[in-house]
PDB file of N, CA and C in Angstrom:
ATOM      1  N   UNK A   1     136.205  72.476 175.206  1.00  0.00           N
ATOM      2  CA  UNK A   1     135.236  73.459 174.815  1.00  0.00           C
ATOM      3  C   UNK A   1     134.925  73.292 173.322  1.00  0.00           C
ATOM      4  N   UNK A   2     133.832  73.265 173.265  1.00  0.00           N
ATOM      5  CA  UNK A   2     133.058  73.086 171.719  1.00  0.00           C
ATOM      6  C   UNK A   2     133.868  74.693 170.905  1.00  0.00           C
ATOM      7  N   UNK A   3     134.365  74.548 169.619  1.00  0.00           N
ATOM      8  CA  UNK A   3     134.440  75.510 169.170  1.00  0.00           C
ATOM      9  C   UNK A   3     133.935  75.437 167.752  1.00  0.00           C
ATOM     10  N   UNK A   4     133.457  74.827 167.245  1.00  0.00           N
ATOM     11  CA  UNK A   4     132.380  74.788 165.897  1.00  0.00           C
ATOM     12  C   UNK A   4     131.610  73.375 166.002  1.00  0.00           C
ATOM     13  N   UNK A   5     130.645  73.854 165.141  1.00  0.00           N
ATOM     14  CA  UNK A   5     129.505  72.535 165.099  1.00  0.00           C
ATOM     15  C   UNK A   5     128.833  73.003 163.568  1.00  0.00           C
ATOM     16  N   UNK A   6     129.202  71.519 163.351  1.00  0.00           N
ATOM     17  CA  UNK A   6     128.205  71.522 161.514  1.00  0.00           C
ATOM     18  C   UNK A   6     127.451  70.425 161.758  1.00  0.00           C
ATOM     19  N   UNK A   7     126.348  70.218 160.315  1.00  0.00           N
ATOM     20  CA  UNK A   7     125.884  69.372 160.320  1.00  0.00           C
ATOM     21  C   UNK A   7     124.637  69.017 158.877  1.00  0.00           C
ATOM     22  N   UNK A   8     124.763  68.416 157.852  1.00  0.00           N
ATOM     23  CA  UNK A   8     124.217  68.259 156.699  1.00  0.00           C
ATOM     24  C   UNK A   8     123.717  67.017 156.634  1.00  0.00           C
ATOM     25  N   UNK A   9     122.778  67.215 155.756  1.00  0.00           N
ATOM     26  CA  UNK A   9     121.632  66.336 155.344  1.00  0.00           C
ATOM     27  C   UNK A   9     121.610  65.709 153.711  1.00  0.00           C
ATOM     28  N   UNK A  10     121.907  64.968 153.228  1.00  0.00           N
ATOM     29  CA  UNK A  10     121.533  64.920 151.664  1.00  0.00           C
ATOM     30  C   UNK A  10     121.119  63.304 151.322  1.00  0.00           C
ATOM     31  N   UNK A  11     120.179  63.899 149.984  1.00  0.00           N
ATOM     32  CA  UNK A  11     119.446  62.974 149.961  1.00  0.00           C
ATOM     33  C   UNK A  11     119.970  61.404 148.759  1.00  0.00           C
ATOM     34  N   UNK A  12     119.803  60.408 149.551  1.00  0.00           N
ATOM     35  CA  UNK A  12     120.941  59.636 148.926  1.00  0.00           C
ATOM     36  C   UNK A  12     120.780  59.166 146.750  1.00  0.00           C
ATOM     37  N   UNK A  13     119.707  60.028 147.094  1.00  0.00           N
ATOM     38  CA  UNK A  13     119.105  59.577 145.391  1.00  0.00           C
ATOM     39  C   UNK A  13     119.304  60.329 144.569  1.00  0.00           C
ATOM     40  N   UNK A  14     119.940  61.728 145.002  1.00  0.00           N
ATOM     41  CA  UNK A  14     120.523  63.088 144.419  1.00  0.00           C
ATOM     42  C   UNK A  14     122.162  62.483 143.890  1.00  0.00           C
ATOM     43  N   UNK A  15     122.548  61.742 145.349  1.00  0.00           N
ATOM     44  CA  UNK A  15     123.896  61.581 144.769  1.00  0.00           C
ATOM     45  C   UNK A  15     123.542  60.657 143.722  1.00  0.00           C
ATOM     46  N   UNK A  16     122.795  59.495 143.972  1.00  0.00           N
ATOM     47  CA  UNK A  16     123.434  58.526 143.054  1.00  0.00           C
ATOM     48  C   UNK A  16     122.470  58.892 141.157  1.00  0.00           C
ATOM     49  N   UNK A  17     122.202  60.356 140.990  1.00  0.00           N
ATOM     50  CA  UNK A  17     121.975  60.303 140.285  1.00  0.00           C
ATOM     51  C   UNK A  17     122.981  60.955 139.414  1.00  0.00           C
ATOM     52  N   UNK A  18     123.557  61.621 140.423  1.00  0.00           N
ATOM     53  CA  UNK A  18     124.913  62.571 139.749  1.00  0.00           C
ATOM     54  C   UNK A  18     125.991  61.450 139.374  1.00  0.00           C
ATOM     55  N   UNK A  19     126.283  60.572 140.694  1.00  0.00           N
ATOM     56  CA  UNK A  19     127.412  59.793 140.221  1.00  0.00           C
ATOM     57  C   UNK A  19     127.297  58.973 139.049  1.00  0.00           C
ATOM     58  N   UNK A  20     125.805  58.284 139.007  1.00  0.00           N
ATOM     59  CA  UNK A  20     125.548  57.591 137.910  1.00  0.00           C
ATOM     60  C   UNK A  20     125.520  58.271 136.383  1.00  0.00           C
ATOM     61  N   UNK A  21     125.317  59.550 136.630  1.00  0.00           N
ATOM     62  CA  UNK A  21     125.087  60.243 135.105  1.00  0.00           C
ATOM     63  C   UNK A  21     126.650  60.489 134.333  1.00  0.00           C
ATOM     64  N   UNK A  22     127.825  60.446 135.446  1.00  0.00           N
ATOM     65  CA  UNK A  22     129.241  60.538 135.180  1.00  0.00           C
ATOM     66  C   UNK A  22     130.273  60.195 135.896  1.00  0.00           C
ATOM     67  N   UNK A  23     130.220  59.868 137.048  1.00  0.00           N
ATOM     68  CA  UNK A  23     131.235  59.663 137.809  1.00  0.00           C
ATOM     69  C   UNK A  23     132.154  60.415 138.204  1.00  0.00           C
ATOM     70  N   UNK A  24     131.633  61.734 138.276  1.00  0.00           N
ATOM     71  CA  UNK A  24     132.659  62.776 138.561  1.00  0.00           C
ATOM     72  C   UNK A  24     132.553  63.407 139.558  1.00  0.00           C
ATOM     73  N   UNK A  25     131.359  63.273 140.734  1.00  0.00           N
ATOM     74  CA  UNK A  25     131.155  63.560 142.138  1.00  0.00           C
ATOM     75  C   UNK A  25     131.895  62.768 142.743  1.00  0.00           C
ATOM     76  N   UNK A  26     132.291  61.275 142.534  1.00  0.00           N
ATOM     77  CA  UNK A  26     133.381  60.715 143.431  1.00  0.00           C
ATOM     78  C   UNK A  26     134.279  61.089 143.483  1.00  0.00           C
ATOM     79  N   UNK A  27     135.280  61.153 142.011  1.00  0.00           N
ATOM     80  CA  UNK A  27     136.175  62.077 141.865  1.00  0.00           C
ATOM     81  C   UNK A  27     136.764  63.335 141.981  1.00  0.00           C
ATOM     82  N   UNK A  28     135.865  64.136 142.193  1.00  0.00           N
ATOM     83  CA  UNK A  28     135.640  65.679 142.811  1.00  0.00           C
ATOM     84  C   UNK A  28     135.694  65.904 144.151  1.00  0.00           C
ATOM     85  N   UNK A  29     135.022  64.540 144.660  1.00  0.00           N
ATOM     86  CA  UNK A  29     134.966  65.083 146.551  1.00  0.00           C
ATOM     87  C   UNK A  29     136.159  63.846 147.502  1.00  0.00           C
ATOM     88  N   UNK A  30     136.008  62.790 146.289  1.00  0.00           N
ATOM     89  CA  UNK A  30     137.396  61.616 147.472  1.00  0.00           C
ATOM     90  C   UNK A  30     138.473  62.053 147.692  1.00  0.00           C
ATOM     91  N   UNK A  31     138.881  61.975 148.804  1.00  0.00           N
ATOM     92  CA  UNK A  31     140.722  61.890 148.562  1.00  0.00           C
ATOM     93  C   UNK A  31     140.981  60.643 148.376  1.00  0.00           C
ATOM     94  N   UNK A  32     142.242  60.378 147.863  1.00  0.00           N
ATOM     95  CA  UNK A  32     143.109  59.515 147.166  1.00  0.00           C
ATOM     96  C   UNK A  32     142.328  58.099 148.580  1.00  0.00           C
ATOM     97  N   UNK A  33     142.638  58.049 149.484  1.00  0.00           N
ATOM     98  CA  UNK A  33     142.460  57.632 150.443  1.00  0.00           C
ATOM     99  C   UNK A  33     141.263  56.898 150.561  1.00  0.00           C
ATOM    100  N   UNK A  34     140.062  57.938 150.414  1.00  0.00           N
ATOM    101  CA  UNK A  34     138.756  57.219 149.956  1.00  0.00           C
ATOM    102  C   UNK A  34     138.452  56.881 149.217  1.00  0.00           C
ATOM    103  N   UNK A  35     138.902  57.392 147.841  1.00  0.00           N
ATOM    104  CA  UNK A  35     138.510  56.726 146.802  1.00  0.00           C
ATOM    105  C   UNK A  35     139.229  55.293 146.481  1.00  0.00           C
ATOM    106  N   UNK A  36     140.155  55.027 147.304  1.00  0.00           N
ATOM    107  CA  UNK A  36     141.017  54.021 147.341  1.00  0.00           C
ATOM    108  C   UNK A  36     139.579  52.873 147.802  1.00  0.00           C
ATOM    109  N   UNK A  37     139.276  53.139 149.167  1.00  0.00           N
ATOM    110  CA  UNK A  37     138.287  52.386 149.808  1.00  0.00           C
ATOM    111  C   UNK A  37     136.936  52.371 149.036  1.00  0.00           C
ATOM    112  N   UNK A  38     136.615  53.456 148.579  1.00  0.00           N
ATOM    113  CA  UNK A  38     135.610  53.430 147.839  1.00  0.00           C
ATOM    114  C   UNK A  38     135.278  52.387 146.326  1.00  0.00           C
ATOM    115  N   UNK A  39     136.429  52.013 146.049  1.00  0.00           N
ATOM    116  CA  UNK A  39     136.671  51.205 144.651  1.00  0.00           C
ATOM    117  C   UNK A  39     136.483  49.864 145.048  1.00  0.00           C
ATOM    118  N   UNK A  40     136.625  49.335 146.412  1.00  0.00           N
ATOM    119  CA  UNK A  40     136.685  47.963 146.772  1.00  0.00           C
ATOM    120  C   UNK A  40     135.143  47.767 147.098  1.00  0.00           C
ATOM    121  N   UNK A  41     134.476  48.543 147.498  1.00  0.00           N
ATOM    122  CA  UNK A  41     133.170  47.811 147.619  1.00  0.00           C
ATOM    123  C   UNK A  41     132.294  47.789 146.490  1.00  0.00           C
ATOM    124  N   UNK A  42     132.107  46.388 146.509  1.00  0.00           N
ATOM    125  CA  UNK A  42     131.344  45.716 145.465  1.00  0.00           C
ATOM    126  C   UNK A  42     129.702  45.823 145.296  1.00  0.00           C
ATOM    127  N   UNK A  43     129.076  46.703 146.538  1.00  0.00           N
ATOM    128  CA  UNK A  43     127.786  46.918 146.142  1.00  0.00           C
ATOM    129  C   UNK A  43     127.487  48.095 145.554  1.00  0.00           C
ATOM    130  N   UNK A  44     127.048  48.311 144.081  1.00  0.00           N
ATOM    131  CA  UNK A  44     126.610  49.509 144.236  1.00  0.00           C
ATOM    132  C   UNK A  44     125.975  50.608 145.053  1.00  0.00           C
ATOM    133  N   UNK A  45     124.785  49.584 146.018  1.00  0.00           N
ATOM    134  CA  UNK A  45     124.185  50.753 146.854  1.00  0.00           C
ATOM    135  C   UNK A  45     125.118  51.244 148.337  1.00  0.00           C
ATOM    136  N   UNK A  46     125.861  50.513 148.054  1.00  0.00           N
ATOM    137  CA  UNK A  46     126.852  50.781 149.403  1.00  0.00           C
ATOM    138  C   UNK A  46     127.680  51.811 148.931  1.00  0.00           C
ATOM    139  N   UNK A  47     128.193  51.445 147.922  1.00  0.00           N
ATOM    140  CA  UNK A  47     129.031  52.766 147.567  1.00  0.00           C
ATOM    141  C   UNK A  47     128.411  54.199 146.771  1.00  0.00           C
ATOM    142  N   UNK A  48     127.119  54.040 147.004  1.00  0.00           N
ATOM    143  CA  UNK A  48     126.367  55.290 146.976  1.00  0.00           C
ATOM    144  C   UNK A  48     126.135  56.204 148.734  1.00  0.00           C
ATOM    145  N   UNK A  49     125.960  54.928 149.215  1.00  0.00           N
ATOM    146  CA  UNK A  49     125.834  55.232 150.921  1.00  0.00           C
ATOM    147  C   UNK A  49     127.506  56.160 150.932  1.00  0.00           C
ATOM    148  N   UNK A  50     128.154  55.324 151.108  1.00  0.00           N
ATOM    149  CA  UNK A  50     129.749  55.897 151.421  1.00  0.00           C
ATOM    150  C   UNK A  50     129.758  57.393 150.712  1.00  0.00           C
ATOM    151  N   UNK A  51     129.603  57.121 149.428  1.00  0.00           N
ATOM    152  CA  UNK A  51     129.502  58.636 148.855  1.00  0.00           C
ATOM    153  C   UNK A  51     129.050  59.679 149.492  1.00  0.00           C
ATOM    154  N   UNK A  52     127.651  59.709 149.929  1.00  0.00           N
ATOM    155  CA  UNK A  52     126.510  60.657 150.267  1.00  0.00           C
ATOM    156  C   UNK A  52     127.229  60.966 151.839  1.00  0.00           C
ATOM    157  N   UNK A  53     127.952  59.512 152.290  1.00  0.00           N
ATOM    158  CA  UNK A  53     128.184  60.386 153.793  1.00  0.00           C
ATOM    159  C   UNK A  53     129.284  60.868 153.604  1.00  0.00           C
ATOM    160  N   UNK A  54     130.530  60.640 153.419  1.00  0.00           N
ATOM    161  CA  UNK A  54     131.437  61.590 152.610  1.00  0.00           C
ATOM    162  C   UNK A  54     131.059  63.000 152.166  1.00  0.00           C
ATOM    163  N   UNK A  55     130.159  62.707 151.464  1.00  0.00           N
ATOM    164  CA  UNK A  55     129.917  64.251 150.906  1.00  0.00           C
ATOM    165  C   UNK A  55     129.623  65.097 152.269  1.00  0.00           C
ATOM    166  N   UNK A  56     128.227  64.542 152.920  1.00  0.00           N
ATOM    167  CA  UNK A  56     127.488  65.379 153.979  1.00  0.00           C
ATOM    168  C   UNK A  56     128.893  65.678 155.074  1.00  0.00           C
ATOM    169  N   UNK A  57     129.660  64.424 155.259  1.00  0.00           N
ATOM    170  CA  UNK A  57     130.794  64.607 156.394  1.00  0.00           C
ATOM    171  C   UNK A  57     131.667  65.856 156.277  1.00  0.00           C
ATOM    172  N   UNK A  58     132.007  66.421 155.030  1.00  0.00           N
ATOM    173  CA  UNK A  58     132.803  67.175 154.987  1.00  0.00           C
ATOM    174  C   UNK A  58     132.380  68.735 154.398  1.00  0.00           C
ATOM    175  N   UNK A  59     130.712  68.929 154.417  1.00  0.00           N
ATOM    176  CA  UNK A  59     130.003  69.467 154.216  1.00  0.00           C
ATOM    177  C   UNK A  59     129.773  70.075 155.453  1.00  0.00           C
ATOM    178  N   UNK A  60     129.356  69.337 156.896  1.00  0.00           N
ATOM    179  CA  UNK A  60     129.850  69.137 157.811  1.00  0.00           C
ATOM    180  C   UNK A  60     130.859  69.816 158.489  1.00  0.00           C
ATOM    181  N   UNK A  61     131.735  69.676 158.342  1.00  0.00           N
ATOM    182  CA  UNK A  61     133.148  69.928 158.524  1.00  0.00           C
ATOM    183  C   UNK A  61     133.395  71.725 158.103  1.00  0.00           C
ATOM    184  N   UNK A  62     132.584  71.516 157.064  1.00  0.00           N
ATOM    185  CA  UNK A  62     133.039  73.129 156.532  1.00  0.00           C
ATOM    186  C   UNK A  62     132.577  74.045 157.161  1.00  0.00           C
ATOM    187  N   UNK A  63     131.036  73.547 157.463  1.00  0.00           N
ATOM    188  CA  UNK A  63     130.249  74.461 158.667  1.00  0.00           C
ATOM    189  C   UNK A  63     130.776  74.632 159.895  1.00  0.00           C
ATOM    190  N   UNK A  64     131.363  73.813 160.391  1.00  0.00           N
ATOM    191  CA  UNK A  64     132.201  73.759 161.955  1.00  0.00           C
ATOM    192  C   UNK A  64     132.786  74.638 161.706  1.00  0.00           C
ATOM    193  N   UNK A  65     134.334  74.564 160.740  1.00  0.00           N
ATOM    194  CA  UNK A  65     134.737  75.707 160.771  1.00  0.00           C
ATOM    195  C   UNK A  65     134.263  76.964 160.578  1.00  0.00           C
ATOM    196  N   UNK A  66     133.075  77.310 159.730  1.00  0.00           N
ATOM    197  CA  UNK A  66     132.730  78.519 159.537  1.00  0.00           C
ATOM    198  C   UNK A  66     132.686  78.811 158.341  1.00  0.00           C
ATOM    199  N   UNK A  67     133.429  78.477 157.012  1.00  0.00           N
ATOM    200  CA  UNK A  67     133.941  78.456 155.923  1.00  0.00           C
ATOM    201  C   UNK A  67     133.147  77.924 154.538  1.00  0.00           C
ATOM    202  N   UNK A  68     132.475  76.822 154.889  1.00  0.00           N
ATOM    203  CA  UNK A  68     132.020  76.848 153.450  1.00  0.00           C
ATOM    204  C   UNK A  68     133.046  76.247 152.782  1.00  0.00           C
ATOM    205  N   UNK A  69     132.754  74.821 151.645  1.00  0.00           N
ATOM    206  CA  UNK A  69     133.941  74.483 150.859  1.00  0.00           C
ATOM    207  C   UNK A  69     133.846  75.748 149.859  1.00  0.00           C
ATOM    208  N   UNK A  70     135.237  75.776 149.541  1.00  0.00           N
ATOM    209  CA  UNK A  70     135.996  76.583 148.505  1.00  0.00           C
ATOM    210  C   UNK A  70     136.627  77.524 149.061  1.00  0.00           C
ATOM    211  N   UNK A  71     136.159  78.038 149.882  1.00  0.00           N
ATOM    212  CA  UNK A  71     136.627  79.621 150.586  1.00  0.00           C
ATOM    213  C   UNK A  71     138.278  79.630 151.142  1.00  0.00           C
ATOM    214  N   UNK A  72     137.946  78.396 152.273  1.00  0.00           N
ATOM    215  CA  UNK A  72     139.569  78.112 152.627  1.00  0.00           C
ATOM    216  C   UNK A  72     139.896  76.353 152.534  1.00  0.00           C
ATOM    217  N   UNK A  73     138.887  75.594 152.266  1.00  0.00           N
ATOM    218  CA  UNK A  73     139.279  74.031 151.818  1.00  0.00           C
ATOM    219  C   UNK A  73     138.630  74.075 151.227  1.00  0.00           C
ATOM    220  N   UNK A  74     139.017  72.524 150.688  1.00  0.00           N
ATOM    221  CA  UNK A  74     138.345  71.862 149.089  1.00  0.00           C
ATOM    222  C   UNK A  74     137.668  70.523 150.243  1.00  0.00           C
ATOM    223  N   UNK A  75     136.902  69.767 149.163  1.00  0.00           N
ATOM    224  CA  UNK A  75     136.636  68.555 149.602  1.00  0.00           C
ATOM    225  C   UNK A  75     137.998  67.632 149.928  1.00  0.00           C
ATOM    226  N   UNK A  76     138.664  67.367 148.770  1.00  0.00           N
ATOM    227  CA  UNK A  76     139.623  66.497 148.690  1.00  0.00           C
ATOM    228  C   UNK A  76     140.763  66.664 149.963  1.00  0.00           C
ATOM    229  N   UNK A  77     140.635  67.787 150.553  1.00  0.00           N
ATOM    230  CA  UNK A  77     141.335  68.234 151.560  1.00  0.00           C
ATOM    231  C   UNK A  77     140.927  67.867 152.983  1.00  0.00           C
ATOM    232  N   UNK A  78     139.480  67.549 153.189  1.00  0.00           N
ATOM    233  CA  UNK A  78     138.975  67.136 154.110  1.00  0.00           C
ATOM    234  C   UNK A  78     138.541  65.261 153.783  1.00  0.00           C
ATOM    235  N   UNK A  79     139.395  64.513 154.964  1.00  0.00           N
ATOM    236  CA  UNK A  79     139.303  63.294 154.843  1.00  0.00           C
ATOM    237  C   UNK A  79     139.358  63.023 156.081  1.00  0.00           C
ATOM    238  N   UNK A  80     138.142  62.072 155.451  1.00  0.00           N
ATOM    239  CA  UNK A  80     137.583  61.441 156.801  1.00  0.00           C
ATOM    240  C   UNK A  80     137.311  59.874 156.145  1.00  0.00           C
ATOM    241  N   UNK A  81     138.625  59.196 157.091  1.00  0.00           N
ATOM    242  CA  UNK A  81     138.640  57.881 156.839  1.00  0.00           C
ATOM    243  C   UNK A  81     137.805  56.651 158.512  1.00  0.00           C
ATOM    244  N   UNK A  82     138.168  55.577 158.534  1.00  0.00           N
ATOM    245  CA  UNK A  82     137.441  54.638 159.114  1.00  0.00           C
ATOM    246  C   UNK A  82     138.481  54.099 160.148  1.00  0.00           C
ATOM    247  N   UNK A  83     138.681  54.132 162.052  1.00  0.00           N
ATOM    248  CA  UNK A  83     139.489  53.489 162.628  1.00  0.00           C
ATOM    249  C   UNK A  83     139.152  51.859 162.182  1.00  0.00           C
ATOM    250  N   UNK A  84     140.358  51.052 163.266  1.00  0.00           N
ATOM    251  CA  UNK A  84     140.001  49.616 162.993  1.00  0.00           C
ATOM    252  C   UNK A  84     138.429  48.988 163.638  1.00  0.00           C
ATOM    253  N   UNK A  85     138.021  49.643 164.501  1.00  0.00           N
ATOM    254  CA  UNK A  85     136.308  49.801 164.605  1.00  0.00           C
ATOM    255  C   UNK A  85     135.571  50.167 164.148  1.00  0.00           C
ATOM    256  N   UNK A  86     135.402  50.806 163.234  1.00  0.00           N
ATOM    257  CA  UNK A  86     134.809  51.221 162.030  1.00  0.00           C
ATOM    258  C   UNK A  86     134.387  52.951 162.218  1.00  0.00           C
ATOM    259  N   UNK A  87     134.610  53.590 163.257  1.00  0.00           N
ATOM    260  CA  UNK A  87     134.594  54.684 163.996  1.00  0.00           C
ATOM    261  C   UNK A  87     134.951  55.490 162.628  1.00  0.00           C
ATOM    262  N   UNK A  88     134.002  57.061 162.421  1.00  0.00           N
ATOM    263  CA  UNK A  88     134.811  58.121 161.460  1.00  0.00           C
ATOM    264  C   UNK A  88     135.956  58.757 162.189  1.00  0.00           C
ATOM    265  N   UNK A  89     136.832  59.125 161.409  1.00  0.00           N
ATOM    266  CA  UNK A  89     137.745  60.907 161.887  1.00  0.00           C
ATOM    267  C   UNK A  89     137.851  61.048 160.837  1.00  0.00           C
ATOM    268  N   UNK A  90     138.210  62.223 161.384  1.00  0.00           N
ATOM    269  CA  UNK A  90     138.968  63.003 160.134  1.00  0.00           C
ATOM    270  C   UNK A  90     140.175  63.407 159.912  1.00  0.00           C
ATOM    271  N   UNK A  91     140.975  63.283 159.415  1.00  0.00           N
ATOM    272  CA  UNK A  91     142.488  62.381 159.243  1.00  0.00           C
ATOM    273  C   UNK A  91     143.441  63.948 159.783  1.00  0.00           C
ATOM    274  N   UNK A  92     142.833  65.266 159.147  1.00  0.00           N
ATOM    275  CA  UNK A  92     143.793  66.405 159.198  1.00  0.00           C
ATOM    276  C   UNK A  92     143.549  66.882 160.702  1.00  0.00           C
ATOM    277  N   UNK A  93     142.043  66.541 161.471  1.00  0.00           N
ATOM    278  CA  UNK A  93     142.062  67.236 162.209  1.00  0.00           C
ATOM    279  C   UNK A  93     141.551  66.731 163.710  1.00  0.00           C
ATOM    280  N   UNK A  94     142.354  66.544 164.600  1.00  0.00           N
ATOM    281  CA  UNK A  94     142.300  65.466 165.601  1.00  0.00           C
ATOM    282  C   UNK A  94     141.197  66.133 166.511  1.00  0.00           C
ATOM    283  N   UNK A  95     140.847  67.083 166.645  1.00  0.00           N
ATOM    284  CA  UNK A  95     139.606  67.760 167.494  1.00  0.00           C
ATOM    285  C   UNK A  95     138.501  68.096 166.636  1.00  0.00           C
ATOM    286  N   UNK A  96     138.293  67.081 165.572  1.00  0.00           N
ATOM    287  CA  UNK A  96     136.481  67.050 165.456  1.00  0.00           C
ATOM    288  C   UNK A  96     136.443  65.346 165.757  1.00  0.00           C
ATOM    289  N   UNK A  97     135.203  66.035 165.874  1.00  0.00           N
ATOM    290  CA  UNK A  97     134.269  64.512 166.586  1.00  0.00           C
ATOM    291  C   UNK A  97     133.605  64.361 165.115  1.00  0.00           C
ATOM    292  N   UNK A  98     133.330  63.221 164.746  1.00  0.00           N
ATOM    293  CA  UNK A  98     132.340  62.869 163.324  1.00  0.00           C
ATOM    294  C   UNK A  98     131.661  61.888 163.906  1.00  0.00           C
ATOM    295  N   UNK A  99     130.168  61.827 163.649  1.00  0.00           N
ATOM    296  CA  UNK A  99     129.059  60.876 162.934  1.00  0.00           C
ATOM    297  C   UNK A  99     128.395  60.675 161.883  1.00  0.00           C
ATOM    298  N   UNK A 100     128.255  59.811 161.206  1.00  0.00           N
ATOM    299  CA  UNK A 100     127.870  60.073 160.146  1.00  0.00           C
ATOM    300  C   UNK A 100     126.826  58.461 160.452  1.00  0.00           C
ATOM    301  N   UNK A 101     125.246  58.911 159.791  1.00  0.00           N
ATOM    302  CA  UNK A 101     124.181  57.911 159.943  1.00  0.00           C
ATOM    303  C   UNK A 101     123.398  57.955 158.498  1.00  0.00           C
ATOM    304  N   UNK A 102     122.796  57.005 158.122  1.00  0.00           N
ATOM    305  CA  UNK A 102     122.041  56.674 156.621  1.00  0.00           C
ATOM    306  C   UNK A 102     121.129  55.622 156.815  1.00  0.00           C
ATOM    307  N   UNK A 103     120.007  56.421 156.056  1.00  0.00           N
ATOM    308  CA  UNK A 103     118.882  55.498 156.328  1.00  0.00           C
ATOM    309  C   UNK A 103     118.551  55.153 154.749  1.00  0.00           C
ATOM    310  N   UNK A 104     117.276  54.385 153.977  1.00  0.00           N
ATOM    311  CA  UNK A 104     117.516  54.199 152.756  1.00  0.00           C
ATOM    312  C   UNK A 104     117.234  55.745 151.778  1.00  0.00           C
ATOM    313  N   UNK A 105     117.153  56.755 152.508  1.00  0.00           N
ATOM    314  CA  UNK A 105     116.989  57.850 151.600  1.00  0.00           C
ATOM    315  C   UNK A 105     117.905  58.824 151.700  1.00  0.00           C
ATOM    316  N   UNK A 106     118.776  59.068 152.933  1.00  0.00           N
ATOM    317  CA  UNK A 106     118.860  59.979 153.570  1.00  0.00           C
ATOM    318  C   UNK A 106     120.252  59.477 153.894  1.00  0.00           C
ATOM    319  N   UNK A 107     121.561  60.662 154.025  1.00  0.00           N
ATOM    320  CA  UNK A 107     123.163  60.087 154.807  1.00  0.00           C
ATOM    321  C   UNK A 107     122.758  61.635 155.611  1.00  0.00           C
ATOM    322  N   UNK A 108     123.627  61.716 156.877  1.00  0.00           N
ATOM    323  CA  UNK A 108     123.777  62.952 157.431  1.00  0.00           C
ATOM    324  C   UNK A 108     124.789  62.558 158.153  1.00  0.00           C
ATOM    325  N   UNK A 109     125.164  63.456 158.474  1.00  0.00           N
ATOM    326  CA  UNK A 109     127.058  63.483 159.237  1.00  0.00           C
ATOM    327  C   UNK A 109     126.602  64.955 160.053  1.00  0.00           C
ATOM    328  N   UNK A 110     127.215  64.652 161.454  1.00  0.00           N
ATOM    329  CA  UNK A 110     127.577  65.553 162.429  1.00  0.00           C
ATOM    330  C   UNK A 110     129.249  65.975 162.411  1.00  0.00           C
ATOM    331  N   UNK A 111     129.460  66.916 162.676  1.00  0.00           N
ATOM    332  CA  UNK A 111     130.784  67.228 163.373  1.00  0.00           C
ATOM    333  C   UNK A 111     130.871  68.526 163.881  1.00  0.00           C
ATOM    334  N   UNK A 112     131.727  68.271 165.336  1.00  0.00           N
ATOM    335  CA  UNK A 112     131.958  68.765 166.511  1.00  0.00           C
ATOM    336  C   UNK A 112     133.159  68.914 166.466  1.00  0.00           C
ATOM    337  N   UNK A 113     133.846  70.545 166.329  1.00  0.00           N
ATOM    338  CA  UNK A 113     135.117  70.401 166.493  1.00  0.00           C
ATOM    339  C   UNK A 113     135.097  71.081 167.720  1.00  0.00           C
ATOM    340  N   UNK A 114     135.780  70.849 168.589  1.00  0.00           N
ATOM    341  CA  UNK A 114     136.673  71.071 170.354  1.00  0.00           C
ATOM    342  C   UNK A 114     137.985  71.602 170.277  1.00  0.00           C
ATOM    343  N   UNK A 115     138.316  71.949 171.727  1.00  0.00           N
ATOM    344  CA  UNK A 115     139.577  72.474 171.185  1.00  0.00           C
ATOM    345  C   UNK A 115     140.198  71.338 172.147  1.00  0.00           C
ATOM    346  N   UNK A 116     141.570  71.191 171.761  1.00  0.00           N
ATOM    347  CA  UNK A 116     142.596  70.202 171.916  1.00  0.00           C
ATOM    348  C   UNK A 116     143.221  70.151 173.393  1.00  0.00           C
ATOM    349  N   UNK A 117     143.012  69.430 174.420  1.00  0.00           N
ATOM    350  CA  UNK A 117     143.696  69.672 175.568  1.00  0.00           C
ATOM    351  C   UNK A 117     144.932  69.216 175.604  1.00  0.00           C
ATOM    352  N   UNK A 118     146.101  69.757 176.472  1.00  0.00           N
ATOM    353  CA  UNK A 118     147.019  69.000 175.875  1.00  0.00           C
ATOM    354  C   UNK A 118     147.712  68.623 177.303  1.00  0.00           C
TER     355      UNK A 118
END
């Protein structure tokens, strides 16, 4: 049974104007984890992509639950890393579903959290 659904939009030229003006939106929203992955890719515009869906993913995420970052999580708290297929999750919480898609303007991330059958 579906028990939250988010879903955000942002525009990829917003981020990379923030990250570029300081570098402190990566730092503010990665966990250790992503920003780990995030340091190895060598294209700039790729690691503007990664950013923007990151951001939207856990933007995402906040809406499912209901919450809103700050209220009861932070960004850095919500991580959403890459299986060996390149598939999203999200590392804390085994009943959301993530997508996350980017076109050259645009990242947006879905997530579907369910409840857990066991």
């Amino acid at each position: 049974m579906i028990i939250g659904l988010g879903t955000d939009i942002v525009e990829i030229d917003r981020i990379r104007a923030v990250e570029d003006k300081n570098k402190r939106l990566s730092k503010r929203i990665l966990s250790e984890d992503e920003a780990r992955y995030y340091e190895t890719l060598t294209s700039d515009s790729r690691k503007i992509e990664y950013l923007a869906g990151r951001y939207a993913v856990k933007e995402a995420y906040s809406k499912a639950l209901g919450s809103g970052i700050g209220a009861t999580i932070s960004f850095k708290e919500i991580i959403c890393l890459n299986d060996e297929m390149g598939k999203p999750y999200l590392q804390n919480d085994q009943a959301a579903l993530v997508s996350i898609s980017h076109t050259e303007h645009y990242a947006t991330a879905t997530v579907i959290i369910q409840t857990v059958k066991e």
